[in-house]
Protein backbone atom coordinates (compact mmCIF):
# COMPACT_ATOMS: atom_id res chain seq x y z
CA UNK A 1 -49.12 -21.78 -26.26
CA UNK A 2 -46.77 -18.68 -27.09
CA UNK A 3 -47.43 -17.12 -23.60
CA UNK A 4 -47.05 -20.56 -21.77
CA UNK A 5 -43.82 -21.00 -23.39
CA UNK A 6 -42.45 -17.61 -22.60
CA UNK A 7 -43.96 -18.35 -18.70
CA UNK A 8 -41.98 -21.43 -18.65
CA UNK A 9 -38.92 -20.33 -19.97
CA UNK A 10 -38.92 -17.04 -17.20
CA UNK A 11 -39.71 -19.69 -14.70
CA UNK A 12 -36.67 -21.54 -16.03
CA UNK A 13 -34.60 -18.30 -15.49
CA UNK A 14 -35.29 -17.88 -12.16
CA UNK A 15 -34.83 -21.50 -11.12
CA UNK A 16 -30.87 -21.42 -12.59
CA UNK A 17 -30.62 -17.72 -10.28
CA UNK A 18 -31.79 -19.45 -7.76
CA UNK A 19 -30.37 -23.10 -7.53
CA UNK A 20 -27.49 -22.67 -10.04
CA UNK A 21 -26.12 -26.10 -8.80
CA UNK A 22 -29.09 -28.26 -8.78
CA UNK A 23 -29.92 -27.01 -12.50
CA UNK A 24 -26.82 -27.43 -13.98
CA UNK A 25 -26.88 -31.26 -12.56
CA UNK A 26 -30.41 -31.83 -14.54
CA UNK A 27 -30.65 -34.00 -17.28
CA UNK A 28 -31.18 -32.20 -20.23
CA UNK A 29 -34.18 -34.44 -22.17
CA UNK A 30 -36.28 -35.56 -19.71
CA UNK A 31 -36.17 -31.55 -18.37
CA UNK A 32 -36.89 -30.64 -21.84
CA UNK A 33 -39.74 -32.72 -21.82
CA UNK A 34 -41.44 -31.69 -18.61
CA UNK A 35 -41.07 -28.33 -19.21
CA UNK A 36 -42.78 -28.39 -22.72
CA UNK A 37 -45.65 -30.38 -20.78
CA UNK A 38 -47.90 -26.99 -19.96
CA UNK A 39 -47.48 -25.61 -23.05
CA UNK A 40 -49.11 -28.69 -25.15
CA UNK A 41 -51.29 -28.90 -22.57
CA UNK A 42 -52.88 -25.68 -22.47
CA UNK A 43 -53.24 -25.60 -26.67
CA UNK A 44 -54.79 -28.75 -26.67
CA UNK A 45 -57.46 -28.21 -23.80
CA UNK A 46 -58.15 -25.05 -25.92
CA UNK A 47 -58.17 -26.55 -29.32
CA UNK A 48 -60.49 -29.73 -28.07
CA UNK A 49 -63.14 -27.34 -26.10
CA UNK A 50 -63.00 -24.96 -29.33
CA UNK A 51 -63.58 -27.63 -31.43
CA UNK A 52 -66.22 -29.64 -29.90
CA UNK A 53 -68.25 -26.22 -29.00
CA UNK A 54 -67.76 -24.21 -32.24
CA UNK A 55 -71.01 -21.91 -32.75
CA UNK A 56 -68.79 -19.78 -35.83
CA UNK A 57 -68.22 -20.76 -39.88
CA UNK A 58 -66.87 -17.95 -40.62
CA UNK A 59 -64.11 -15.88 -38.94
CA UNK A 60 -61.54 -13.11 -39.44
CA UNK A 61 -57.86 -14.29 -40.56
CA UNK A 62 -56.07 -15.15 -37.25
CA UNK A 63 -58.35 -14.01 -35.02
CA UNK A 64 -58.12 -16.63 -32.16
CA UNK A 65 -61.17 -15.21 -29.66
CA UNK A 66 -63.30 -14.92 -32.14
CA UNK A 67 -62.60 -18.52 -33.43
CA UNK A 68 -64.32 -19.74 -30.10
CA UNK A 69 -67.67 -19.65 -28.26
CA UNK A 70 -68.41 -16.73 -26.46
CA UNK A 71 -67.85 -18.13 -23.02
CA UNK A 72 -64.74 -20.02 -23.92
CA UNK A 73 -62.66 -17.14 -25.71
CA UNK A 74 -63.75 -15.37 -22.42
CA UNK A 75 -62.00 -17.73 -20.51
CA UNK A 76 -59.36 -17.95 -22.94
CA UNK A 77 -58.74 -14.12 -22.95
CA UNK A 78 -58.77 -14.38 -18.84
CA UNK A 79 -55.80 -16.97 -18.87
CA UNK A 80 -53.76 -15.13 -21.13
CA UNK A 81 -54.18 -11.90 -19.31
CA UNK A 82 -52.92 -13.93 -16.16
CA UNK A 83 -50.58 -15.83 -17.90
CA UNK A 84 -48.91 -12.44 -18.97
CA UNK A 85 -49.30 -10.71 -15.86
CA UNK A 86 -47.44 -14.00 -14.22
CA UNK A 87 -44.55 -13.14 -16.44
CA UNK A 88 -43.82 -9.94 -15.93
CA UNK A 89 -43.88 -11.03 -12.58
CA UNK A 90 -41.11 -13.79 -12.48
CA UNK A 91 -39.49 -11.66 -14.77
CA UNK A 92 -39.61 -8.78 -12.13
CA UNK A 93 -38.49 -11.21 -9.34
CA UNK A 94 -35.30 -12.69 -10.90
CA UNK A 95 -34.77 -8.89 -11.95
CA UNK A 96 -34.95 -8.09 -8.70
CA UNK A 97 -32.84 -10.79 -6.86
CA UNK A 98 -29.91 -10.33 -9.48
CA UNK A 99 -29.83 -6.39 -8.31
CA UNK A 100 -29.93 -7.31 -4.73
CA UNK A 101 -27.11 -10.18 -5.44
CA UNK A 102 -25.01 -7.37 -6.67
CA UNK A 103 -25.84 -4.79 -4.56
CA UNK A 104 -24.39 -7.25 -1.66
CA UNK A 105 -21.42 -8.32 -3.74
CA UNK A 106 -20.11 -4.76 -4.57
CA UNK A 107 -21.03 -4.04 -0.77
CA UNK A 108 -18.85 -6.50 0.84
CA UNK A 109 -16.11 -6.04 -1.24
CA UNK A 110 -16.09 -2.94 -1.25
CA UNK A 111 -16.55 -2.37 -5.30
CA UNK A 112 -13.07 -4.59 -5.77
CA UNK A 113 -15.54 -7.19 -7.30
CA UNK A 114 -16.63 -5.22 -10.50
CA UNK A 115 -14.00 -6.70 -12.82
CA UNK A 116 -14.72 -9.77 -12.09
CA UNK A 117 -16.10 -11.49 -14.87
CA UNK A 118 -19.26 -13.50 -13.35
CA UNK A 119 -20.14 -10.33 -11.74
CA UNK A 120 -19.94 -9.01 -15.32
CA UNK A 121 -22.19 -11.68 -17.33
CA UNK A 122 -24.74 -11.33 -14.01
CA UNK A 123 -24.76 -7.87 -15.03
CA UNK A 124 -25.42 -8.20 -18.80
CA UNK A 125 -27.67 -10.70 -17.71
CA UNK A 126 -29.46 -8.16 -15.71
CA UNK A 127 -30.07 -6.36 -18.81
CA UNK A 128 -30.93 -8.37 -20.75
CA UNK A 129 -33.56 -9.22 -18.31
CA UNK A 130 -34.66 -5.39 -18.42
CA UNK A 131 -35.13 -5.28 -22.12
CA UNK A 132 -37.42 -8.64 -21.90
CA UNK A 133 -39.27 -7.16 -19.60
CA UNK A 134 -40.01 -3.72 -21.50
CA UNK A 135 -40.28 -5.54 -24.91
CA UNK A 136 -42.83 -7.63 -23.65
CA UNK A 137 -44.81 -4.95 -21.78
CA UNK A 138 -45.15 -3.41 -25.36
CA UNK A 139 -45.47 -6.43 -27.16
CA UNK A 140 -46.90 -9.27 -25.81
CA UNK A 141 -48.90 -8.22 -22.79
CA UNK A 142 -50.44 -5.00 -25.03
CA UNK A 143 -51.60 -7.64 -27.08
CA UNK A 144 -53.46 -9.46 -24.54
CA UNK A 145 -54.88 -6.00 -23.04
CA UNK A 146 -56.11 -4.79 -27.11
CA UNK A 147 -57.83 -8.33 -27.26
CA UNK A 148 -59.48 -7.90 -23.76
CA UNK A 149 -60.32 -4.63 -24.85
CA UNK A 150 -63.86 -5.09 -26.63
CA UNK A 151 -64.88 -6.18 -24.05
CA UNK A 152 -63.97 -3.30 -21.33
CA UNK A 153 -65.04 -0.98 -23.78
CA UNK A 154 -69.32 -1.12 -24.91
CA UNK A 155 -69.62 1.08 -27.30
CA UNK A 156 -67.46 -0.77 -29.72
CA UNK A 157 -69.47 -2.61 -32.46
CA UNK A 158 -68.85 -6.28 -33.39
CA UNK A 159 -66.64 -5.10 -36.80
CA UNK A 160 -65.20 -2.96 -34.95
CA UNK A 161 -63.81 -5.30 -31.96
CA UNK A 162 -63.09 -8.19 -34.66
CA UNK A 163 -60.39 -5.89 -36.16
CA UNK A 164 -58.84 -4.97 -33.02
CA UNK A 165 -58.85 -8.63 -31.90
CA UNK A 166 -57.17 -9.45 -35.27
CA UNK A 167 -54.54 -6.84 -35.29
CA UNK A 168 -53.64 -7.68 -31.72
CA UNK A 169 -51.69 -10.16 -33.55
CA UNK A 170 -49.13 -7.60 -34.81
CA UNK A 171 -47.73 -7.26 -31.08
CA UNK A 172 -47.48 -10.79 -30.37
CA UNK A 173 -45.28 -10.98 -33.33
CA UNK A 174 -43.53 -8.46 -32.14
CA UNK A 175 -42.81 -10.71 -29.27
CA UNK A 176 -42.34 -13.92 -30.85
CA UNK A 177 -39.08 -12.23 -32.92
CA UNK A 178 -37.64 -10.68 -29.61
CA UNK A 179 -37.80 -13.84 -28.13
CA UNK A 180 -36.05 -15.71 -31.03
CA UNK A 181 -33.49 -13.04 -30.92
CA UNK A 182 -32.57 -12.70 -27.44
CA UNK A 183 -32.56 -16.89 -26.70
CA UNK A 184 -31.63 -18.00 -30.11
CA UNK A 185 -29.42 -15.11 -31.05
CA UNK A 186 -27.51 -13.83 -28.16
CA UNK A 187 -27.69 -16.96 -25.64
CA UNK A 188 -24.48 -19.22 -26.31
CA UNK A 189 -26.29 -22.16 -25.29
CA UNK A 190 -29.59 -21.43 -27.47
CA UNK A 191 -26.94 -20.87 -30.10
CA UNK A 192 -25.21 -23.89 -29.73
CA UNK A 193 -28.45 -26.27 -29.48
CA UNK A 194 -29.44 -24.36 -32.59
CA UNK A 195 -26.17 -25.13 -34.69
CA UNK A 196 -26.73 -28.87 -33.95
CA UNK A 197 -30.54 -28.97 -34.85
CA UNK A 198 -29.07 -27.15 -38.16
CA UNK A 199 -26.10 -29.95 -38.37
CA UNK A 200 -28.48 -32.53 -38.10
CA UNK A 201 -30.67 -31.82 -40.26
CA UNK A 202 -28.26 -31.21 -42.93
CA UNK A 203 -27.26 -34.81 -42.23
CA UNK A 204 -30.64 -36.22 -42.57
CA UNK A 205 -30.97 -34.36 -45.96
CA UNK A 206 -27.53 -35.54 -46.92
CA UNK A 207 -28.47 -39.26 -46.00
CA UNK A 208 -31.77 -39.00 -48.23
CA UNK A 209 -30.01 -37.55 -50.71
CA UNK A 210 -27.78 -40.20 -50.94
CA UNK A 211 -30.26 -42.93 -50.26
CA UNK A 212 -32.24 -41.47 -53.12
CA UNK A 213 -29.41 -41.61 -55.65
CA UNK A 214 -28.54 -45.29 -55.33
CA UNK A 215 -31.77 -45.65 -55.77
CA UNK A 216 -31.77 -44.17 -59.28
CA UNK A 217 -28.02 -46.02 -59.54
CA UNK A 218 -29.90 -49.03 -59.26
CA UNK A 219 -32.84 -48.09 -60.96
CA UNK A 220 -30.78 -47.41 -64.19
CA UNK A 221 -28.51 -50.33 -63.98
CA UNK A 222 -31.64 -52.61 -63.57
CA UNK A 223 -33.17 -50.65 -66.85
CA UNK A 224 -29.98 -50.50 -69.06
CA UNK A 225 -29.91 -54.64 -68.23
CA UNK A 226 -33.52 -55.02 -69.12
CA UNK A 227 -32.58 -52.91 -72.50
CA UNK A 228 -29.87 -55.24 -73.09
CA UNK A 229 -31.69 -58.50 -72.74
CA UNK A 230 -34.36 -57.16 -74.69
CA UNK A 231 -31.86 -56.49 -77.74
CA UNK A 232 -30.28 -59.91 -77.51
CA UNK A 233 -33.53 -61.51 -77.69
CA UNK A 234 -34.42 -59.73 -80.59
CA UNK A 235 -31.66 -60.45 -82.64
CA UNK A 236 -31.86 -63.90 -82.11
């Protein structure tokens, strides 16, 4: 689900370089929505098939391919490979089509555009891009190659290939706090939507908290009457 995430978000990149207008004009739920689609998808085709097929009780700590039928985590190890090498790839192209942009921009002008500030945030952008790219090379995608790996290389034994499958994990961490960094952490807008989930929630805990002590207002007003009926009865 990681991996489809990350592939949806680069193709999300590349659709703003390319049709800045049109994505800009979106709607920002219903987008939301469909772009969270694959990623749900995909875990839950997984999860079902690895549930209904299971052929394992017992299973190293976090170690996904192992967790499923032989022929499954097979195919399972086979999307993520692609899935991966699909990123690099859209990350590559939008790479790619940002250097050309400003290759042609510093060309026609002559290098007279270089203080301008678009041409500026295009460039950190750039970058930024670059960094994703090589992070995730080390990170994510070597992750998907170590857990592909017992099965490129025979003479591993069975212990052997369940440890590297289960420290493959340590990468795709790797990955997972890169990513939270670069979109939650240095993106404005990721910042911003982040801030409000954080507002909101505070205000949700503010409302309970408030719903929770009338409660116990009225709660101990209903007990301090019940203690005061109970005394006048008893003196008379």
């Amino acid at each position: 689900m990681r991996l489809i995430l990350l592939l949806v978000i680069s193709l999300d990149l590349i659709f703003l370089v390319l049709k800045p207008t049109k994505y800009n004009s979106i709607e920002v739920y219903p987008y939301a929505y469909v772009v969270q689609a694959p990623c749900f998808t995909f875990a839950l085709v997984f999860t079902v098939m690895g549930i209904l097929f299971i052929d394992r009780e017992y299973i190293i700590v976090c170690n996904i391919p192992l967790s499923y039928p032989n022929e499954l985590g097979s195919s399972w190890n086979i999307c993520v490979i692609g899935v991966s090498v699909a990123i690099m790839t859209v990350y590559a192209a939008t790479t790619s089509i940002m250097w050309f942009r400003d290759w042609q921009n510093v060309r026609k002008s002559d290098g007279a555009c270089v203080l301008d500030p678009s041409l500026r945030y295009q460039r950190k952008m750039m970058k930024t891009l670059s960094v994703l790219m090589s992070v995730f090379f080390c990170s994510g995608f070597a992750s998907a190659l170590i857990i592909l790996s017992p099965n490129l290389i025979s003479s591993l034994d069975a212990h052997a290939s369940a440890y590297a499958q289960s420290y493959a994990s340590i990468p795709a961490l790797i990955s997972c706090a890169q990513n939270f960094y670069v979109y939650n952490a240095m993106s404005k807008d990721f910042h911003k939507a982040f801030k409000k989930n954080l507002i909101a929630l505070r205000k949700w805990k503010n409302a309970k908290l408030s719903q929770s002590n009338s409660l116990f207002q009225v709660t101990k007003s209903a007990r301090r009457t019940s203690v005061k009926t109970a005394t006048v009865n008893s003196k008379q």
